[in-house]
Protein backbone atom coordinates (compact mmCIF):
# COMPACT_ATOMS: atom_id res chain seq x y z
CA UNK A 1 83.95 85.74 90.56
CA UNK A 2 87.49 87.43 90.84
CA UNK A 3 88.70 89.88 93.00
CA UNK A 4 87.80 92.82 90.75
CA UNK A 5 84.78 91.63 89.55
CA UNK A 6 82.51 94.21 91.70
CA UNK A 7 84.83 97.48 90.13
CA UNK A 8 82.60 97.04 87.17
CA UNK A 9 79.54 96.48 88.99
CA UNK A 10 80.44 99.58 91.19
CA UNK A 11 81.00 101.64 88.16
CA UNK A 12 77.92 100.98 86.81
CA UNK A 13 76.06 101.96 90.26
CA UNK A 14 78.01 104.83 91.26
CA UNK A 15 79.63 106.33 88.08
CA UNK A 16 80.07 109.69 89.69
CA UNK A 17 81.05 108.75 93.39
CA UNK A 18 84.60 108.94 94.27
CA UNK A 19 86.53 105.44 94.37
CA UNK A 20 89.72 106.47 95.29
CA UNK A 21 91.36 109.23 97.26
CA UNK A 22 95.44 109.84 97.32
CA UNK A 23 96.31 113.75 99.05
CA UNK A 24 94.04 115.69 96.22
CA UNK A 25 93.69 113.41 93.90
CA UNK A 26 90.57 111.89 93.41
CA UNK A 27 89.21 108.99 91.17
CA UNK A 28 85.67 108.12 90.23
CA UNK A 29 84.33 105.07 90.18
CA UNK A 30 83.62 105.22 85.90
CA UNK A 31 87.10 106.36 85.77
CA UNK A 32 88.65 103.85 87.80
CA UNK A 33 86.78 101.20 85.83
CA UNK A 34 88.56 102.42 82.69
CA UNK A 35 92.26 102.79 84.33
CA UNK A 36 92.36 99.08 85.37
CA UNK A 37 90.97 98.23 82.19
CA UNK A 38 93.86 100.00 79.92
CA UNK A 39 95.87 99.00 82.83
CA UNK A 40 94.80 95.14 82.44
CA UNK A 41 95.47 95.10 78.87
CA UNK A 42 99.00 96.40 79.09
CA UNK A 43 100.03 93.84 81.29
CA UNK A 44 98.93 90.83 79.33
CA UNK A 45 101.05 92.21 76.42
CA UNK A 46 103.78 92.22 78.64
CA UNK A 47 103.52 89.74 81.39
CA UNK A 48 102.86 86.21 79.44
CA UNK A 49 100.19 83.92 81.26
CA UNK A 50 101.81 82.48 84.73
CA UNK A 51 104.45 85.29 85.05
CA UNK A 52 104.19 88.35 87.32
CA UNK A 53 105.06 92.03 87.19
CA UNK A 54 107.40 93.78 90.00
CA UNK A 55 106.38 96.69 91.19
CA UNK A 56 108.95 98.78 92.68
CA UNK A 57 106.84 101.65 93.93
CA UNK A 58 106.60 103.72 96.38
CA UNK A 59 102.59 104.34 97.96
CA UNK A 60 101.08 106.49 94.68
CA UNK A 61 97.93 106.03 92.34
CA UNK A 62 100.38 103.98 89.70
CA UNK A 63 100.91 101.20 92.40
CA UNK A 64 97.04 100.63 93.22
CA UNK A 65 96.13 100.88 90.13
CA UNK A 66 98.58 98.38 88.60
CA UNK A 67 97.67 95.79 91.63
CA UNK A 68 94.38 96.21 90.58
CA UNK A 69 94.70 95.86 86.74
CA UNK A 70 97.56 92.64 87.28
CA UNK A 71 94.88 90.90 89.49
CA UNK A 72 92.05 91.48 86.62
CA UNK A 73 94.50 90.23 83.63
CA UNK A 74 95.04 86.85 85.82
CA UNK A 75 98.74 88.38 86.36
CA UNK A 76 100.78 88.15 89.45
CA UNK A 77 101.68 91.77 91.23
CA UNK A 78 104.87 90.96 93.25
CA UNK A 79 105.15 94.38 95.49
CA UNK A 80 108.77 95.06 95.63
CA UNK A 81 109.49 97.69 99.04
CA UNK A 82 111.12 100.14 96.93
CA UNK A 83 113.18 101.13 99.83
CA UNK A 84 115.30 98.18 99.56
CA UNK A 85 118.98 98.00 98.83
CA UNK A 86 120.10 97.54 95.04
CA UNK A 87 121.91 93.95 96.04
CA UNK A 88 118.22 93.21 98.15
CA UNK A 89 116.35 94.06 94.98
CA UNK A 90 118.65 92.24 92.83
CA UNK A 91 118.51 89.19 94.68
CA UNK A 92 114.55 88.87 94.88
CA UNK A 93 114.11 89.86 91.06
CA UNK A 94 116.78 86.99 90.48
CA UNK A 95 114.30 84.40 92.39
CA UNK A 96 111.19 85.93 91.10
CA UNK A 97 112.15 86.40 87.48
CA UNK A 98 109.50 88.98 86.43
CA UNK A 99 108.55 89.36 83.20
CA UNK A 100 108.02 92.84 83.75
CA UNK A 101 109.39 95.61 86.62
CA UNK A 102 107.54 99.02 86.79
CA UNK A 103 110.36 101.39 89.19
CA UNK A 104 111.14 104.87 89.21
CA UNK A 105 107.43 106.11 88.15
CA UNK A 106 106.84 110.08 89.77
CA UNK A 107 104.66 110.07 92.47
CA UNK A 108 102.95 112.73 91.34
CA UNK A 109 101.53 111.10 88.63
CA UNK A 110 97.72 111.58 89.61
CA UNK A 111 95.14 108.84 88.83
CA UNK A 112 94.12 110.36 85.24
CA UNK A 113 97.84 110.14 83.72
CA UNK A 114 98.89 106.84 84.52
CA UNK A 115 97.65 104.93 81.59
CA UNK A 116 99.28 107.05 79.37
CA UNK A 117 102.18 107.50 81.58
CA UNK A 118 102.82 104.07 80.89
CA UNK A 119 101.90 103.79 77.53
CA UNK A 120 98.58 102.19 77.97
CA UNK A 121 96.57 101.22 74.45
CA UNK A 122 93.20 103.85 74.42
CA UNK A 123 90.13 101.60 74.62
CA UNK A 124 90.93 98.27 74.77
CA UNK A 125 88.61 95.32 74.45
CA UNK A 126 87.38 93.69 77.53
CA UNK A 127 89.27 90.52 78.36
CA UNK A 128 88.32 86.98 79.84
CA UNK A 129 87.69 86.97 83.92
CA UNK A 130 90.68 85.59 85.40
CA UNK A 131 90.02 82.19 87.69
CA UNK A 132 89.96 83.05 91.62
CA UNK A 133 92.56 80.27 92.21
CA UNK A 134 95.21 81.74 90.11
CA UNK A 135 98.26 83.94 91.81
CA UNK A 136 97.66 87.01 91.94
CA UNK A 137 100.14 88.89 94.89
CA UNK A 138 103.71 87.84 96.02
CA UNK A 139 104.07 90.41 99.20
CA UNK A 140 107.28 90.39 101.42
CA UNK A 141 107.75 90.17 105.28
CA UNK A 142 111.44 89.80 107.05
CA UNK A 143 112.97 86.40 106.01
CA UNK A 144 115.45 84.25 107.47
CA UNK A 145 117.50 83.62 104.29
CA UNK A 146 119.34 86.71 104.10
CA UNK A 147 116.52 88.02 101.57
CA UNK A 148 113.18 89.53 102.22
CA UNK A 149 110.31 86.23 102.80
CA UNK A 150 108.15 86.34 99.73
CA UNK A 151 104.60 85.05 100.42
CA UNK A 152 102.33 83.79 97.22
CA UNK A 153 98.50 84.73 97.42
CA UNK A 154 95.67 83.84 95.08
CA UNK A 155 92.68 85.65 94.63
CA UNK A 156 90.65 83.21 96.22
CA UNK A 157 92.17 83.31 99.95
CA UNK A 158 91.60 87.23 99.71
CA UNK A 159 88.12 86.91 98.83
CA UNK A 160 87.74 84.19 101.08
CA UNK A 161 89.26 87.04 103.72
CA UNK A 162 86.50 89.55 103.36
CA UNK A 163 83.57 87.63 103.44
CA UNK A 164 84.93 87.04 106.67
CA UNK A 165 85.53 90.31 107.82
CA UNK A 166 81.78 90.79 106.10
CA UNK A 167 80.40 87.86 108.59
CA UNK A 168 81.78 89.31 112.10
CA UNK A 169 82.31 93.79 111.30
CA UNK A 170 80.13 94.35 107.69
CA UNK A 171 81.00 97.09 105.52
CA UNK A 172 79.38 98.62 102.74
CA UNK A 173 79.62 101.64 99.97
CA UNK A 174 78.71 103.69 102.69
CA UNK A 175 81.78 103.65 104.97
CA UNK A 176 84.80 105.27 103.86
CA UNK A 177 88.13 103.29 104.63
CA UNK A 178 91.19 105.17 105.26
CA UNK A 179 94.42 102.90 105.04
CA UNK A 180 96.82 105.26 106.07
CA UNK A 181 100.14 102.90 106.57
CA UNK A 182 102.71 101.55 103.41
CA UNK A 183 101.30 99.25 100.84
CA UNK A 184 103.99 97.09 100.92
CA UNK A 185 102.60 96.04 103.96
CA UNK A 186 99.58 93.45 103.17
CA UNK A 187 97.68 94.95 105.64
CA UNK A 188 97.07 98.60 103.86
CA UNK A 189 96.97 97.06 100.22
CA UNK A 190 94.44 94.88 102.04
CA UNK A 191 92.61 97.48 103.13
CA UNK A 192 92.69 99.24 99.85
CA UNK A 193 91.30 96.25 97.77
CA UNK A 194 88.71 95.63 100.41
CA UNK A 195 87.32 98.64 100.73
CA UNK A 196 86.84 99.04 96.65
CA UNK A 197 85.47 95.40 96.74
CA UNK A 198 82.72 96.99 98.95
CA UNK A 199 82.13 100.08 96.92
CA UNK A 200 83.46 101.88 99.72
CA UNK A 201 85.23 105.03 99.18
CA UNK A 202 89.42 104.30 100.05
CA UNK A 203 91.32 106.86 100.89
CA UNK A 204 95.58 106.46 101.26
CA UNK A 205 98.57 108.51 101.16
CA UNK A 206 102.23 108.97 100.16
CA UNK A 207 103.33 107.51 103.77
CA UNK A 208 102.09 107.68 107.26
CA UNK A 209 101.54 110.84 108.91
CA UNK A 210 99.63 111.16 112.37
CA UNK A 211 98.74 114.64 111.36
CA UNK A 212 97.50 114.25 107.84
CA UNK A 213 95.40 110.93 108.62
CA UNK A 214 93.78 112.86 111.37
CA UNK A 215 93.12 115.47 108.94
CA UNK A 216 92.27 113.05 106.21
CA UNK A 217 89.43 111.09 108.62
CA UNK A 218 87.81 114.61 109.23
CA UNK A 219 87.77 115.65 105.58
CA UNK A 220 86.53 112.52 103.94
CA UNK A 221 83.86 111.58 106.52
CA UNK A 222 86.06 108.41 107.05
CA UNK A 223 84.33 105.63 109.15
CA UNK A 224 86.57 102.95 109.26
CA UNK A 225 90.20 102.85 109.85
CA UNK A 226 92.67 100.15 110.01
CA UNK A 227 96.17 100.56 111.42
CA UNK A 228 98.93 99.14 113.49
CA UNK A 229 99.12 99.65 117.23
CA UNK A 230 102.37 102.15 116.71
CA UNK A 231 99.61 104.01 114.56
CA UNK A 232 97.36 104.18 117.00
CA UNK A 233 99.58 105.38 119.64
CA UNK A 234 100.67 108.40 117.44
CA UNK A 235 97.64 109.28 116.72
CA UNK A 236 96.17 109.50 120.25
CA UNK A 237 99.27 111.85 120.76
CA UNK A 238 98.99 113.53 117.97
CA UNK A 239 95.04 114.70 119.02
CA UNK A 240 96.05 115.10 122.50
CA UNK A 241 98.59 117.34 121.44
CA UNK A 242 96.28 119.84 119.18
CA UNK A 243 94.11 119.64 122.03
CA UNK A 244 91.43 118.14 119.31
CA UNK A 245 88.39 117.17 120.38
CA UNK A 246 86.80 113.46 120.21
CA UNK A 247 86.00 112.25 116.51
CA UNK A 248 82.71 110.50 116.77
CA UNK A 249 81.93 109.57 112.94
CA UNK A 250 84.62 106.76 112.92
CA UNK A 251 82.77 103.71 113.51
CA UNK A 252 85.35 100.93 113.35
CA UNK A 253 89.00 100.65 114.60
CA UNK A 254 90.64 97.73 113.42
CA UNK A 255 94.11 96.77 114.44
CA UNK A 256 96.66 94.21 113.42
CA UNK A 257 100.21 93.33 112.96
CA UNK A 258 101.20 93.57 116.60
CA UNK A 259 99.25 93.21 119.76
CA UNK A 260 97.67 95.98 121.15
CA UNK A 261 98.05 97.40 124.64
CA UNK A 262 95.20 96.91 126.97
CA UNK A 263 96.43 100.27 128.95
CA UNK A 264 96.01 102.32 125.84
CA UNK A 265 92.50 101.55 125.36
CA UNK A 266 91.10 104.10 127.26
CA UNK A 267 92.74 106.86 125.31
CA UNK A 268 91.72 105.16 122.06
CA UNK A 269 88.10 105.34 122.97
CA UNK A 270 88.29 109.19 123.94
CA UNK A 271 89.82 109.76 120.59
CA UNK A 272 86.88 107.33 118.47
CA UNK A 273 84.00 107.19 121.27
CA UNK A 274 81.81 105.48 118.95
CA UNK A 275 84.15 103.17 117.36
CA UNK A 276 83.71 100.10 117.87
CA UNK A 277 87.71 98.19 117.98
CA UNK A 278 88.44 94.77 117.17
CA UNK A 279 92.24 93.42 116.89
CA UNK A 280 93.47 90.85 114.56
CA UNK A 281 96.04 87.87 114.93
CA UNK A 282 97.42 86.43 111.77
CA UNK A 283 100.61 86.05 109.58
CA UNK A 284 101.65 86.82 106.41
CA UNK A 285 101.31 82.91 105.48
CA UNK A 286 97.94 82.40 106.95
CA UNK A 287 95.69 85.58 106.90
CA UNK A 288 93.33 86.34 109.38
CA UNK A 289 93.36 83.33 112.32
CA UNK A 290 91.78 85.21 115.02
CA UNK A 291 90.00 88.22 116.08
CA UNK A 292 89.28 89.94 119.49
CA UNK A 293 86.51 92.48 120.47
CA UNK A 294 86.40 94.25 123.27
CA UNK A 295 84.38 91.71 125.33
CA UNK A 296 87.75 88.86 124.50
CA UNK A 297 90.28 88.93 127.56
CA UNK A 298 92.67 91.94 127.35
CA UNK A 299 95.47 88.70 127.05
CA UNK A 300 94.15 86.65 124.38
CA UNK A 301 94.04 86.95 120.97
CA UNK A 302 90.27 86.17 120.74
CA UNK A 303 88.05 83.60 118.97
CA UNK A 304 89.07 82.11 115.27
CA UNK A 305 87.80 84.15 112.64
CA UNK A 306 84.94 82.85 110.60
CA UNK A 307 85.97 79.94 108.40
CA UNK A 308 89.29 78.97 110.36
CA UNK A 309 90.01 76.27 112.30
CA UNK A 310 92.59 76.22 114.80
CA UNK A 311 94.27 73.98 116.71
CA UNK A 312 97.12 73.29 119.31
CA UNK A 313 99.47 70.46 118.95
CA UNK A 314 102.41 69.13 120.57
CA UNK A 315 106.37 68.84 118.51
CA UNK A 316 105.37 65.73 117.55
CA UNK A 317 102.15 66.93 115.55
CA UNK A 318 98.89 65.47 118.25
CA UNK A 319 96.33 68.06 119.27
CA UNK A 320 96.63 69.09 122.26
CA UNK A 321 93.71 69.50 124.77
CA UNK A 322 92.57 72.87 126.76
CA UNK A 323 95.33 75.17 128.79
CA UNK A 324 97.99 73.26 126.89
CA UNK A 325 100.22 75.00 124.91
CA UNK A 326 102.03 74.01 121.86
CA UNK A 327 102.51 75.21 118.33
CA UNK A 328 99.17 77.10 116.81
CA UNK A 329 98.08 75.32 113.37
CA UNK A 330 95.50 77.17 110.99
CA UNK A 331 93.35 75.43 107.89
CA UNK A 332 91.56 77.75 106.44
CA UNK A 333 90.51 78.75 102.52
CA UNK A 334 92.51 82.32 103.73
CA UNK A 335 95.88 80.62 103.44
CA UNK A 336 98.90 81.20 101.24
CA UNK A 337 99.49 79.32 98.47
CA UNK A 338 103.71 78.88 98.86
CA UNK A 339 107.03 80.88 99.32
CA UNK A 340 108.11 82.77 96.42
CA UNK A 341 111.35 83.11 97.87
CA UNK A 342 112.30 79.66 99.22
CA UNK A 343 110.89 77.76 101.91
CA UNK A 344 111.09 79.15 105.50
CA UNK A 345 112.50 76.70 108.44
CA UNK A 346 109.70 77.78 110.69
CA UNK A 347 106.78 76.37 108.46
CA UNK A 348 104.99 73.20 109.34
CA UNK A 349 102.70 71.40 107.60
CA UNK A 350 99.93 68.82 109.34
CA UNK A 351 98.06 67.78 106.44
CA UNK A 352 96.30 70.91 105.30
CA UNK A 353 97.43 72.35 108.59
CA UNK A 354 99.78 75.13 108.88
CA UNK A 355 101.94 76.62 111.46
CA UNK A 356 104.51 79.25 111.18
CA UNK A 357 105.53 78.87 114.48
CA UNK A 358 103.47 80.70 116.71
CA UNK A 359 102.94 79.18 120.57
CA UNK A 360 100.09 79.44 122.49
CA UNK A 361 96.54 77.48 123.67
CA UNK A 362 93.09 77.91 124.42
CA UNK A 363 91.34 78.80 127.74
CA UNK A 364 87.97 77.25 128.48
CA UNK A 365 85.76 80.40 126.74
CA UNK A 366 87.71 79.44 123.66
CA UNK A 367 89.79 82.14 123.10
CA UNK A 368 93.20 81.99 122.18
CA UNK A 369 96.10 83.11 123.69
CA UNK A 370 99.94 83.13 122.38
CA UNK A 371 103.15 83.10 124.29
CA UNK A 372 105.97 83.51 122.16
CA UNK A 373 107.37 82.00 118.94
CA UNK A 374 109.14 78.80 118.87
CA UNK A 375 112.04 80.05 117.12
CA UNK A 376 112.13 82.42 119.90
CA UNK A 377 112.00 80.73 122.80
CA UNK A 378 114.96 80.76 125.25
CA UNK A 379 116.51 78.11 127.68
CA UNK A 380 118.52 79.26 130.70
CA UNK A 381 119.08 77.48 133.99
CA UNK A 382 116.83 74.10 131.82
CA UNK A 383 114.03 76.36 131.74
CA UNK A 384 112.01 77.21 128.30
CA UNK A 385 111.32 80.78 128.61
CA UNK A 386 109.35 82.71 125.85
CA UNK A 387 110.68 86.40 125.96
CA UNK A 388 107.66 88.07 124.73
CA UNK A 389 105.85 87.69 128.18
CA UNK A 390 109.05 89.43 129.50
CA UNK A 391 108.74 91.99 126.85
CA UNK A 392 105.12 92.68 127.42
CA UNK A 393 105.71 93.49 131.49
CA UNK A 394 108.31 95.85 130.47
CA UNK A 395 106.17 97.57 127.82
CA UNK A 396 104.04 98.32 130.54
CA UNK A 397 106.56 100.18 132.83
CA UNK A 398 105.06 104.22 132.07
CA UNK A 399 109.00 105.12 131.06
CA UNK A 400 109.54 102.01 128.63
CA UNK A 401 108.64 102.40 124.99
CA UNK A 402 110.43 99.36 123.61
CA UNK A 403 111.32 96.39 124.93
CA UNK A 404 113.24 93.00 123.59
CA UNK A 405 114.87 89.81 125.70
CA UNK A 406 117.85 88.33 123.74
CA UNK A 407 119.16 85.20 125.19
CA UNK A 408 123.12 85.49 125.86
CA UNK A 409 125.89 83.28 126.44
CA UNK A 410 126.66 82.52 129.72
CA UNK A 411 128.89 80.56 131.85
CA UNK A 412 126.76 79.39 134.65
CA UNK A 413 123.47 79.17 132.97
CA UNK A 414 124.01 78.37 129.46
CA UNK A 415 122.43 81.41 128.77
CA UNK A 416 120.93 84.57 130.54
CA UNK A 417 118.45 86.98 129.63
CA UNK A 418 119.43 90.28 128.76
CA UNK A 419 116.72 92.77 128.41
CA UNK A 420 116.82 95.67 126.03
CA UNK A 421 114.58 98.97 126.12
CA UNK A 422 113.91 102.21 124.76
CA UNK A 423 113.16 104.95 127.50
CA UNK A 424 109.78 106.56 127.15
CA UNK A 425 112.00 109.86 128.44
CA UNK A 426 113.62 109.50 131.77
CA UNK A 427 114.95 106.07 132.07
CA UNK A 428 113.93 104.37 135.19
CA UNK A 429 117.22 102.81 137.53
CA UNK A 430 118.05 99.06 136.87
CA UNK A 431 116.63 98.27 140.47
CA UNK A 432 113.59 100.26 140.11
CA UNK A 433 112.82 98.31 136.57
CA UNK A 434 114.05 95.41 138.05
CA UNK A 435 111.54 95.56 141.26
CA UNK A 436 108.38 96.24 138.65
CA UNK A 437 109.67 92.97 136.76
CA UNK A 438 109.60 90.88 139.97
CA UNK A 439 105.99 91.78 140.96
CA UNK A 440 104.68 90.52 137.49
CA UNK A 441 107.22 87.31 136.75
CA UNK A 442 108.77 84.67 138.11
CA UNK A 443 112.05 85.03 139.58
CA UNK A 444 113.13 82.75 136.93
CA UNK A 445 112.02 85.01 133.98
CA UNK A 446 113.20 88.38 136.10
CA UNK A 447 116.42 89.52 133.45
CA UNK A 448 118.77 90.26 135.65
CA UNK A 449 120.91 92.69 132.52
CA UNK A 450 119.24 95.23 130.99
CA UNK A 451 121.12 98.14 128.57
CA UNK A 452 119.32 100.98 126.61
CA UNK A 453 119.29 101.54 122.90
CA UNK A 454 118.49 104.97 121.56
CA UNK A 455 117.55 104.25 117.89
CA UNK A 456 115.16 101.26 117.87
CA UNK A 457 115.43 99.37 115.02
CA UNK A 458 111.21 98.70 113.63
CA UNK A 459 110.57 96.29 110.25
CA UNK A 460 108.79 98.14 107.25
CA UNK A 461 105.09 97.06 109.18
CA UNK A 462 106.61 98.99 112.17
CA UNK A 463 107.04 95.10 114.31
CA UNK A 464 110.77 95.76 116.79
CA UNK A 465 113.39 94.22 114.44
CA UNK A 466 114.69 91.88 116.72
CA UNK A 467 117.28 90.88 114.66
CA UNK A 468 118.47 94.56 114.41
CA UNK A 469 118.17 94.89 118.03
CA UNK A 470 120.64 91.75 118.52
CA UNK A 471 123.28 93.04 115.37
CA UNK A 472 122.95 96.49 117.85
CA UNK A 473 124.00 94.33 121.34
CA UNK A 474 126.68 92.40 119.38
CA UNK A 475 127.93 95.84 118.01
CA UNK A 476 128.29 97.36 121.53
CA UNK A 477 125.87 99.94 120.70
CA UNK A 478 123.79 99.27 123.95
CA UNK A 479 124.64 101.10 127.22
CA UNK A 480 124.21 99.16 130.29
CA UNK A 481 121.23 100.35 132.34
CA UNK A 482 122.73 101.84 135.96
């Protein structure tokens, strides 16, 4: 069965139900049946067998609509971030080679119009079910080529993704997802597709807004949300600040794409009292690897998801045994299939193993924990230190809202840390922030430099941009911290 297959069933059931919600737009099941369907046929007359279509588009009914219909014609959707510099877009459409590229489509275009909009024949004849196996999404993260990282999917790993999620959180027609983040991040378009493989009303919008997806959970009756921690935050702030009471009819909070704060959890559950909150650890390359509840330690990562295996091994490839860390290999059916836009350095392979880089081990309960990122990791003084432990104490100073370690050139020790942060409002002094570091690390992990930077650079999935946040210390846009 493909990844579309239950849209038909789901029309058939629920004709009349609403499918699909965008603002005040709405789409009905029967309707949304038909759309992908014109939709499907369009593309296989213009996308030959093996090829893909780019789709340059902005969050809007046209891009959901034509990832659904490319994925039921057996058609690749490669979402471009339409945000991206002409010489970025050029570049990937050179390596890609599209046969097709949908851009510059009005946003307003509401569900209904978009098959004629584009030209779509009237009642086409049903096609051939596509094979699982076949490609079926090229998505993009941060790359370290110069050009965006373009990640290959088939149908297959996504479906193999839900009936996961189905196994440890369930979800049915009867819980209304709201994905309220960019669908060029695989998390939201995720979220879209998973819901309407459900039969699960989705609901999505032009581009995140605290206010509007706090509006949009009370209006549809949403009951299950999935966001990124930096969501999360602004929501709880943006409640707090309207003075708006707890929200008891979301059941599930699910988080991914960075790791959330233990010290915000409390707030979270005043906000969704009878959610129940579960985190996820993965990569673009490997899906889902792990997941945490709120019974996992507030420092790991949690258990491997249903169908994964993970393991720890050492550089040269052995497994490694309990508290030991090395690099963190997955196998799993949720996998990638390949780069679309070259082969990364960071990715190794151990038979059907993957890593992408990611440190870390397990404790004795068998959860997982991380430390860093090889690719990360910094030596001063012949010491490897992983600057995302630093990061993490810093984080939890009350007047630090950002935090990177860069490793620096340096005379004595090779190189230094030098810590970088984004006031919370009142900066604390260097010796104050230095005195919190030293009663949570090492002296040998203690940065000794630390500057401000105003205007934090984030990714599109709202991760720091640490390479922005080093181009920003090379350009002497950092003021030292006094």
């Amino acid at each position: 069965m493909s990844l579309t297959a239950p849209l038909v069933v789901h029309g058939r059931l629920r004709p009349g139900e609403t499918a699909l919600v965008f603002g005040d737009d709405r789409l009905k099941w029967a309707d949304l049946d038909r759309a992908v369907t014109r939709l499907e046929a369009l593309i296989t007359s213009r996308v030959p067998a093996g090829q893909g279509v780019a789709l340059s588009l902005p969050n809007s009914p046209a891009l959901v609509l034509l990832v659904l219909a490319a994925c039921r014609a057996g058609r690749e959707a490669q979402v471009f971030d339409p945000g991206w510099p002409e010489a970025t877009a050029r570049r990937v459409t050179e390596r890609l080679k599209p046969a097709w590229t949908v851009a510059g489509l009005d946003l307003d275009i509401p569900f209904a119009q978009v098959s004629d909009a584009l030209g779509a024949p009237a009642d086409p004849p049903p096609l051939a079910e596509p094979s699982p196996d076949l490609p079926f999404y090229v998505g993009f993260t941060s790359g370290s080529t110069g050009i965006p990282k373009g990640f290959r999917r088939s149908q297959a790993s996504w479906i193999a993704s839900i009936a996961g999620e189905a196994e440890v959180f369930g979800l049915d027609h009867t819980g209304t997802v709201l994905a309220p983040g960019a669908l060029v991040h695989s998390l939201f378009l995720y979220a879209v597709v998973r819901g309407l493989h459900a039969g699960a009303k989705v609901v999505f919008g032009p581009r995140f807004s605290a206010r509007a997806a706090l509006a949009a959970i009370e209006r549809e009756d949403v009951r299950v949300l999935y966001a990124v921690p930096t969501q999360l935050l602004m929501l709880i702030e943006a409640a707090e600040r309207a003075g708006q009471g707890p929200i008891k009819r979301v059941t599930r909070v699910l988080s991914s794409g960075a790791k959330w704060p233990p010290s915000e959890t409390a707030r979270l559950k005043r906000l969704f009292p009878n959610a129940a909150f579960a985190e996820f650890y993965g990569a673009s390359e490997l899906s889902f690897v792990a997941y945490a509840d709120e019974s996992a330690p507030a420092d790991s990562v949690g258990r491997p998801f249903p169908g994964v295996e993970v393991t720890i091994r050492d550089a040269s490839g052995r497994r490694l045994p309990v508290g030991r860390t090395g690099r963190v290999y997955v196998r799993s059916a949720l996998c990638f299939l390949e780069y679309a836009t070259g082969e990364e350095p960071a990715l190794r392979r151990e038979g059907e193993a993957l890593s992408v880089g990611d440190m870390g081990f397990f404790d004795a309960g068998g959860f997982l924990h991380l430390v860093g990122r090889a690719d990360r990791m910094i030596i001063s003084s012949g010491r490897n230190i992983h600057p995302e432990e630093i990061e993490a104490v810093l984080r939890r100073h009350p007047d630090i809202a950002e935090a990177a370690v860069l490793g620096v050139a340096d005379a004595k020790r090779g190189t230094r840390l030098q810590a970088i942060i984004k006031p919370a409002g009142q900066p604390p002094t260097a010796a104050e922030l230095m005195a919190f570091a030293r009663a949570h690390l090492p002296a040998s992990k203690v940065p000794r430099h630390v500057a401000v930077l105003a205007e934090w650079p984030h990714t599109a999935s709202g991760k720091t941009d640490f390479a922005g946040v080093a181009r920003a210390w090379q350009a002497g846009a950092c003021a030292a911290l006094a």
